[in-house]
N, C-alpha and C. Protein backbone atom coordinates (compact mmCIF):
# COMPACT_ATOMS: atom_id res chain seq x y z
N UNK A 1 21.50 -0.68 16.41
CA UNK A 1 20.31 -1.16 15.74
C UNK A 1 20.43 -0.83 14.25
N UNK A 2 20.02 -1.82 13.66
CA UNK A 2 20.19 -1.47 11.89
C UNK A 2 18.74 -1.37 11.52
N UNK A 3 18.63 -0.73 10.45
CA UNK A 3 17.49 -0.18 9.79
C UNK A 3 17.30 -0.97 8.13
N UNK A 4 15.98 -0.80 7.85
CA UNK A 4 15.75 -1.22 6.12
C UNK A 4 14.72 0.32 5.97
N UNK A 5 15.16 0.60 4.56
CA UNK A 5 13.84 1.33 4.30
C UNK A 5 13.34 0.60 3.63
N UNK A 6 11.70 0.48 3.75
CA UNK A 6 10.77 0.00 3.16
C UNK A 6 10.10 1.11 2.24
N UNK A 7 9.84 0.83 0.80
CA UNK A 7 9.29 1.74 -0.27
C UNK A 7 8.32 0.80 -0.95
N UNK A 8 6.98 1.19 -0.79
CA UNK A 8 5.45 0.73 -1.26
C UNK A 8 5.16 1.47 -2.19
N UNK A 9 4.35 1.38 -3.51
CA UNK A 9 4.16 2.19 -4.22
C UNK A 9 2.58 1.53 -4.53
N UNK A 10 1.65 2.07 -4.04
CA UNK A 10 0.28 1.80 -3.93
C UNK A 10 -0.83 2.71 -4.59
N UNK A 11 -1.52 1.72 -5.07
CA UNK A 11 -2.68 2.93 -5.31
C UNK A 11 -3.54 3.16 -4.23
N UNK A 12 -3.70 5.04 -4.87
CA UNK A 12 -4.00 5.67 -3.51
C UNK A 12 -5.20 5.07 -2.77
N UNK A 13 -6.02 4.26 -3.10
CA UNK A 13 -7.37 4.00 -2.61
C UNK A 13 -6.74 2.62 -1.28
N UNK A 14 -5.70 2.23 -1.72
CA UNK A 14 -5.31 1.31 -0.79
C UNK A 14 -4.33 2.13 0.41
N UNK A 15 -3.81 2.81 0.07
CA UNK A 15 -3.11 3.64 1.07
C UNK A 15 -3.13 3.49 2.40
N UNK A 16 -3.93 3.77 2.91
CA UNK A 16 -4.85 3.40 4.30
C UNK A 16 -4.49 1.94 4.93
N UNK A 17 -4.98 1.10 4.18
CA UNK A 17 -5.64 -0.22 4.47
C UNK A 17 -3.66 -0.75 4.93
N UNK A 18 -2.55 -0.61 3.75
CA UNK A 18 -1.39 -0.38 3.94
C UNK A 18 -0.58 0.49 5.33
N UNK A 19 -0.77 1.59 5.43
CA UNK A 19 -0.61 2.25 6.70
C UNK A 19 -0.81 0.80 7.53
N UNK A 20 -2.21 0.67 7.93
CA UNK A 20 -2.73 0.12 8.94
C UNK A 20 -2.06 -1.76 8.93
N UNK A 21 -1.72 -2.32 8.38
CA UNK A 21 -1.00 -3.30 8.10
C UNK A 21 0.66 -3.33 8.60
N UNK A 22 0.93 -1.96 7.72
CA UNK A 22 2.67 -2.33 8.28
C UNK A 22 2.40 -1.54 9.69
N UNK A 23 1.47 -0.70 10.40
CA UNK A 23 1.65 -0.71 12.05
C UNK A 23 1.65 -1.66 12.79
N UNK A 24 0.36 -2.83 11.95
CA UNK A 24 0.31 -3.70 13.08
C UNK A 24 1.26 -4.82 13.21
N UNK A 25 2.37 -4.27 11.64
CA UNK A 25 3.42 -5.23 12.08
C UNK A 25 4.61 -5.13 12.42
N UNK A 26 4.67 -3.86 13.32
CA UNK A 26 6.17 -3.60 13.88
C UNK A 26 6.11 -2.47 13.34
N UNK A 27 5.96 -1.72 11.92
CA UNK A 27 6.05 -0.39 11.94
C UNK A 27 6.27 0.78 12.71
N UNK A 28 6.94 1.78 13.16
CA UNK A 28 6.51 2.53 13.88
C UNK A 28 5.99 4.38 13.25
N UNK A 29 6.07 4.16 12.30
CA UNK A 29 5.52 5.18 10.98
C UNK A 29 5.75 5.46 9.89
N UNK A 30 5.23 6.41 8.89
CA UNK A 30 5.93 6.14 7.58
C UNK A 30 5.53 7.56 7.25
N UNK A 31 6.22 8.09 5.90
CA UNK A 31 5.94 8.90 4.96
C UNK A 31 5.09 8.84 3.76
N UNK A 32 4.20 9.20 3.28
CA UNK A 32 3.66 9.46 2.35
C UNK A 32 3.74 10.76 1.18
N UNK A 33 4.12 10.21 -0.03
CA UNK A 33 4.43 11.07 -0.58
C UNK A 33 3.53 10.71 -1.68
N UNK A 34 2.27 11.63 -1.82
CA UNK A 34 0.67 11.28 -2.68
C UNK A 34 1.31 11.82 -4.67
N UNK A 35 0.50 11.33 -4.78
CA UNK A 35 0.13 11.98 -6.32
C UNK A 35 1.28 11.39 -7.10
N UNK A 36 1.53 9.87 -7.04
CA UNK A 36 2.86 9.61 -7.95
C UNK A 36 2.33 9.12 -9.31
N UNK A 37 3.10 8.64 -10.22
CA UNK A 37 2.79 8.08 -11.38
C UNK A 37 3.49 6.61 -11.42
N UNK A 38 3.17 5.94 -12.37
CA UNK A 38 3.77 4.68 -12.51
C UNK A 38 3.55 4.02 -13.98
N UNK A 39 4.36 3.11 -14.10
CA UNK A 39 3.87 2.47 -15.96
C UNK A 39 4.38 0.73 -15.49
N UNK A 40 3.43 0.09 -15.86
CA UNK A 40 3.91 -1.55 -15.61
C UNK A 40 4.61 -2.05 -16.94
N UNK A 41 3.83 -2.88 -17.56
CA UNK A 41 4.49 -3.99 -18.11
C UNK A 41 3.65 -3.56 -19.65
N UNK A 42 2.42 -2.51 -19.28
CA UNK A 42 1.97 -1.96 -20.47
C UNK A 42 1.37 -0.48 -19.87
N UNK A 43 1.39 0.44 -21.27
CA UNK A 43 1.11 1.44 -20.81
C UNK A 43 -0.79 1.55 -20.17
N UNK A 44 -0.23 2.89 -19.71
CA UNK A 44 -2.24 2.50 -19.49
C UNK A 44 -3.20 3.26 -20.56
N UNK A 45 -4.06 2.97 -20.50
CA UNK A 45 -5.25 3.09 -21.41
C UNK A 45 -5.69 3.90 -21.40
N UNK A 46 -5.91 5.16 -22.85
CA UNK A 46 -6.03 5.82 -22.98
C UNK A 46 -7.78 6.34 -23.94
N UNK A 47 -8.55 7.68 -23.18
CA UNK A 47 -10.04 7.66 -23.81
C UNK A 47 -9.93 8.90 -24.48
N UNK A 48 -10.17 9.08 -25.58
CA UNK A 48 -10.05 10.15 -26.37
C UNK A 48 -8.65 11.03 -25.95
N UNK A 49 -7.66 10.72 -25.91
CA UNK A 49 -6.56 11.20 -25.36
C UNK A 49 -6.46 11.36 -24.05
N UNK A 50 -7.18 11.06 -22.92
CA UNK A 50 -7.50 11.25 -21.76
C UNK A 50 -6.62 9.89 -21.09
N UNK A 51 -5.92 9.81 -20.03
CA UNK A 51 -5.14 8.90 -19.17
C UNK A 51 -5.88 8.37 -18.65
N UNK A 52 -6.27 6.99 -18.81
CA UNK A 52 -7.27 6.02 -17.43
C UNK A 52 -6.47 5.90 -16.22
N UNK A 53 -4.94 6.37 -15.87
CA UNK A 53 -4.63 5.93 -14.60
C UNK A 53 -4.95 6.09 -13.68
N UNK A 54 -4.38 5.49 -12.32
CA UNK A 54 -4.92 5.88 -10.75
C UNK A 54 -3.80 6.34 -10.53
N UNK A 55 -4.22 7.11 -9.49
CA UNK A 55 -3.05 7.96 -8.51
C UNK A 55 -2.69 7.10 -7.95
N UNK A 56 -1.15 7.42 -7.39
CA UNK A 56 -0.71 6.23 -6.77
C UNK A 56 0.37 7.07 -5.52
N UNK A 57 0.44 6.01 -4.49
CA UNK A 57 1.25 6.95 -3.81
C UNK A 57 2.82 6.14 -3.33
N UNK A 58 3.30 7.35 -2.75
CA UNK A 58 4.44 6.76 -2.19
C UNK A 58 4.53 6.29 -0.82
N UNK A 59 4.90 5.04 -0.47
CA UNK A 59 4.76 5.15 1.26
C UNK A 59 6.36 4.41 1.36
N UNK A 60 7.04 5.47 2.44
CA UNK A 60 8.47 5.06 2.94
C UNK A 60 8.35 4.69 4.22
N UNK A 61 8.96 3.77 4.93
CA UNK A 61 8.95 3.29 6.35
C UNK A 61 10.44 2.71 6.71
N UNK A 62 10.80 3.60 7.77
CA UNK A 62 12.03 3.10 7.99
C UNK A 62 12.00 2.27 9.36
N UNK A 63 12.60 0.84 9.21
CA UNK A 63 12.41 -0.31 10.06
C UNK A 63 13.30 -1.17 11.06
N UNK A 64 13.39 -1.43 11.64
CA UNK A 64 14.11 -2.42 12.61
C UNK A 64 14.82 -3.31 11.43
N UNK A 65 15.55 -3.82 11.08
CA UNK A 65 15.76 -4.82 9.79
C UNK A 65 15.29 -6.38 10.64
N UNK A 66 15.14 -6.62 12.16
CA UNK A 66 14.88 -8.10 12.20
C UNK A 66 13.14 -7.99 11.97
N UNK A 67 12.32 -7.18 11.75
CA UNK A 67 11.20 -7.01 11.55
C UNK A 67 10.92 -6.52 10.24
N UNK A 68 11.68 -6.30 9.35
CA UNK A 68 11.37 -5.66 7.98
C UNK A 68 10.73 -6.69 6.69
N UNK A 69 11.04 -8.13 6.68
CA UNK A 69 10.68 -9.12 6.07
C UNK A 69 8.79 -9.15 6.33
N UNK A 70 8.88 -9.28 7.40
CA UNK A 70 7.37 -9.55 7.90
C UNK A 70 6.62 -8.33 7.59
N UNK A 71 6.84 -6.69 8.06
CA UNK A 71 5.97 -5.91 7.69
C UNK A 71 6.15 -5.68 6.07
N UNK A 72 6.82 -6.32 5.21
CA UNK A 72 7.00 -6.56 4.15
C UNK A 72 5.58 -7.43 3.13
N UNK A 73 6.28 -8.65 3.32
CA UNK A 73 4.70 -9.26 2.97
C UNK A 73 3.51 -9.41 3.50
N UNK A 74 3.64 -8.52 4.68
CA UNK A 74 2.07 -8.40 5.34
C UNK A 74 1.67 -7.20 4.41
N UNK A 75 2.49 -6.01 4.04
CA UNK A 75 1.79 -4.69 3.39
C UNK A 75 1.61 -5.39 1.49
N UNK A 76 2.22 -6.73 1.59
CA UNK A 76 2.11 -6.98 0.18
C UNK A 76 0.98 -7.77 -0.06
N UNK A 77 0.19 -8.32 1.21
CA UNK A 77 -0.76 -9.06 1.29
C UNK A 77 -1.85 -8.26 1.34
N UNK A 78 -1.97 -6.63 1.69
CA UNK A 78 -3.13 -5.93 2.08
C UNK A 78 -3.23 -5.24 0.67
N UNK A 79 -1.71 -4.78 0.13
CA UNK A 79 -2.10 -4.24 -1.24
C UNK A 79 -2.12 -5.03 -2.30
N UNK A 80 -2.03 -6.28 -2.18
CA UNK A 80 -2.17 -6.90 -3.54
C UNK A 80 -1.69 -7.45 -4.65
N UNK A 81 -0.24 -6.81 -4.07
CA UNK A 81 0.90 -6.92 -5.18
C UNK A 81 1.11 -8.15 -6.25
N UNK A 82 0.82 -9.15 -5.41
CA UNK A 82 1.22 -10.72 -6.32
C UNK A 82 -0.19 -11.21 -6.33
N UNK A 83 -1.33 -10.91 -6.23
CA UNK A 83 -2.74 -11.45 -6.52
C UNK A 83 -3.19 -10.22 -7.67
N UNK A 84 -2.45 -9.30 -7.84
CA UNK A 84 -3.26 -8.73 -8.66
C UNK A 84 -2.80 -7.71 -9.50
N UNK A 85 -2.42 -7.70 -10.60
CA UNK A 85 -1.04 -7.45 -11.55
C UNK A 85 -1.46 -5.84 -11.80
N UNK A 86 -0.22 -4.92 -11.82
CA UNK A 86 -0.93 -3.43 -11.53
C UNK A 86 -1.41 -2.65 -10.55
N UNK A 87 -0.99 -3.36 -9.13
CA UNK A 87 -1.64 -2.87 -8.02
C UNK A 87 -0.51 -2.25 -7.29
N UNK A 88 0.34 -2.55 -7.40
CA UNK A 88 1.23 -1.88 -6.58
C UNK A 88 2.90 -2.64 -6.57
N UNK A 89 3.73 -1.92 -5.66
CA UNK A 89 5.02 -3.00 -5.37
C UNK A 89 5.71 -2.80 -4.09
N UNK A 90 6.65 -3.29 -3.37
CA UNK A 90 6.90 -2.82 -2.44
C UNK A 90 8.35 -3.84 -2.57
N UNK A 91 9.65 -3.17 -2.01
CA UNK A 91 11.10 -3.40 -1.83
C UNK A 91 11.32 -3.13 -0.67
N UNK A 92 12.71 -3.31 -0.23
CA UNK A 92 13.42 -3.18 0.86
C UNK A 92 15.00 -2.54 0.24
N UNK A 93 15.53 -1.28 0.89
CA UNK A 93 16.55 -1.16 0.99
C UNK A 93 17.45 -1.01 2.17
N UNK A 94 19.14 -1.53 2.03
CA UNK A 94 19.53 -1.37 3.26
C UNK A 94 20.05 0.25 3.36
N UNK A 95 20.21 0.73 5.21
CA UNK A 95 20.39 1.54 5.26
C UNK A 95 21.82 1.60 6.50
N UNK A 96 22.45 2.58 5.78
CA UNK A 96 23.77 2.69 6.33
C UNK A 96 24.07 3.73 7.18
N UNK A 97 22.88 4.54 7.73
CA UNK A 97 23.09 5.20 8.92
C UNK A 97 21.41 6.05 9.23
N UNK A 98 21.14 6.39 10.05
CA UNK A 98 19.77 6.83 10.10
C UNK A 98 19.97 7.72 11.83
N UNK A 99 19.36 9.39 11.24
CA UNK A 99 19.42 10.39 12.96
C UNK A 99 18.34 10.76 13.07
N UNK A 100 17.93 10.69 14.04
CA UNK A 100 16.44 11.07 14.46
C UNK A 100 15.02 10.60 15.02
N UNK A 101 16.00 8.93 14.94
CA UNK A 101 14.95 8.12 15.45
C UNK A 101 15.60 7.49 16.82
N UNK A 102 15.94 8.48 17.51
CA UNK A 102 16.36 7.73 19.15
C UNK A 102 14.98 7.22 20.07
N UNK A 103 14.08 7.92 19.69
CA UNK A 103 12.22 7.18 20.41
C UNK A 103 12.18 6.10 19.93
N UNK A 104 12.57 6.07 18.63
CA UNK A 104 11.90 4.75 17.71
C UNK A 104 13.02 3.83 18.23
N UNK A 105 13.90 3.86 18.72
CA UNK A 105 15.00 2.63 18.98
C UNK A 105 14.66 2.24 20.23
N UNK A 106 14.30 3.20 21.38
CA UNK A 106 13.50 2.81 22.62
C UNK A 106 12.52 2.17 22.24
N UNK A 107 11.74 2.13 21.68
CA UNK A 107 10.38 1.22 21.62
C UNK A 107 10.59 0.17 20.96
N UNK A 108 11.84 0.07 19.97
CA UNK A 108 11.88 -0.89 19.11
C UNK A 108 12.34 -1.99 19.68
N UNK A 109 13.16 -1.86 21.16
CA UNK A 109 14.49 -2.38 21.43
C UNK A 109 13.72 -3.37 21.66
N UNK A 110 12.55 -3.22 22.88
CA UNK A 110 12.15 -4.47 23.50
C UNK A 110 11.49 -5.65 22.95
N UNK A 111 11.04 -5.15 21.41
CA UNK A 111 10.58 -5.73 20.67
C UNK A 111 10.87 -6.52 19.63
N UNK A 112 12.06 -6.33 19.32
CA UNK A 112 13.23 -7.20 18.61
C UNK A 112 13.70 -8.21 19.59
N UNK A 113 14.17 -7.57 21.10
CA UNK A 113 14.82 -8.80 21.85
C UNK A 113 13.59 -9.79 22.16
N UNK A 114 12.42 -9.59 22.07
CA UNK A 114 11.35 -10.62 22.17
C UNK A 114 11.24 -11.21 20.81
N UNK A 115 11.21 -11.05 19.84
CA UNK A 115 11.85 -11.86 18.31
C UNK A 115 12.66 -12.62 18.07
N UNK A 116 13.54 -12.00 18.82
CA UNK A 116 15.35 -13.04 18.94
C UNK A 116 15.01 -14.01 19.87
């Protein structure tokens, strides 16, 4: 079985809503790693020297790769990414070996060969 990691970078208020999106689409869990920073295309806006940004977080999910497309733009549809500039982003990388997920390949199995 081959794997993608999936890397979301969300603001934290969407976090949740994300979780709950890439489960219901094949996911079988993820990491969160809170309190990140980020800079787009301009910096952010600043009040008497004070930072207007949002917290933003990290969410990693490592995936089936014939299911990684789909829980892809479903978590890009819940956070926003292409409706709403500054909200977040989310990629795919491939992965060239992964230990520790022998549960996750049992549950995954039957669920890919119903895909194929």
């Amino acid at each position: 079985m081959h794997f993608k990691l999936l890397i979301a970078l969300v603001e934290d208020d969407k976090t949740n809503a994300v979780l709950d999106a890439a489960r219901k689409a094949g996911a079988t869990g993820a990491t969160v790693i809170s309190q990140a920073r980020g800079e787009g295309l301009e910096k952010p806006k600043t009040f008497f020297g004070l930072s207007l940004e949002t917290q933003r977080d990290m969410l990693l999910f490592l995936v089936e790769e014939h299911l990684s497309r789909h829980i892809l733009e479903d978590i890009a549809v819940v956070g926003e990414f292409d409706s709403k500039p500054g909200s977040g982003i989310a990629f795919q990388i491939d992965v060239e070996d992964a230990v520790g997920v022998g549960h996750q390949i049992e549950t995954l199995t039957e669920v890919v060969e119903e895909k194929l």
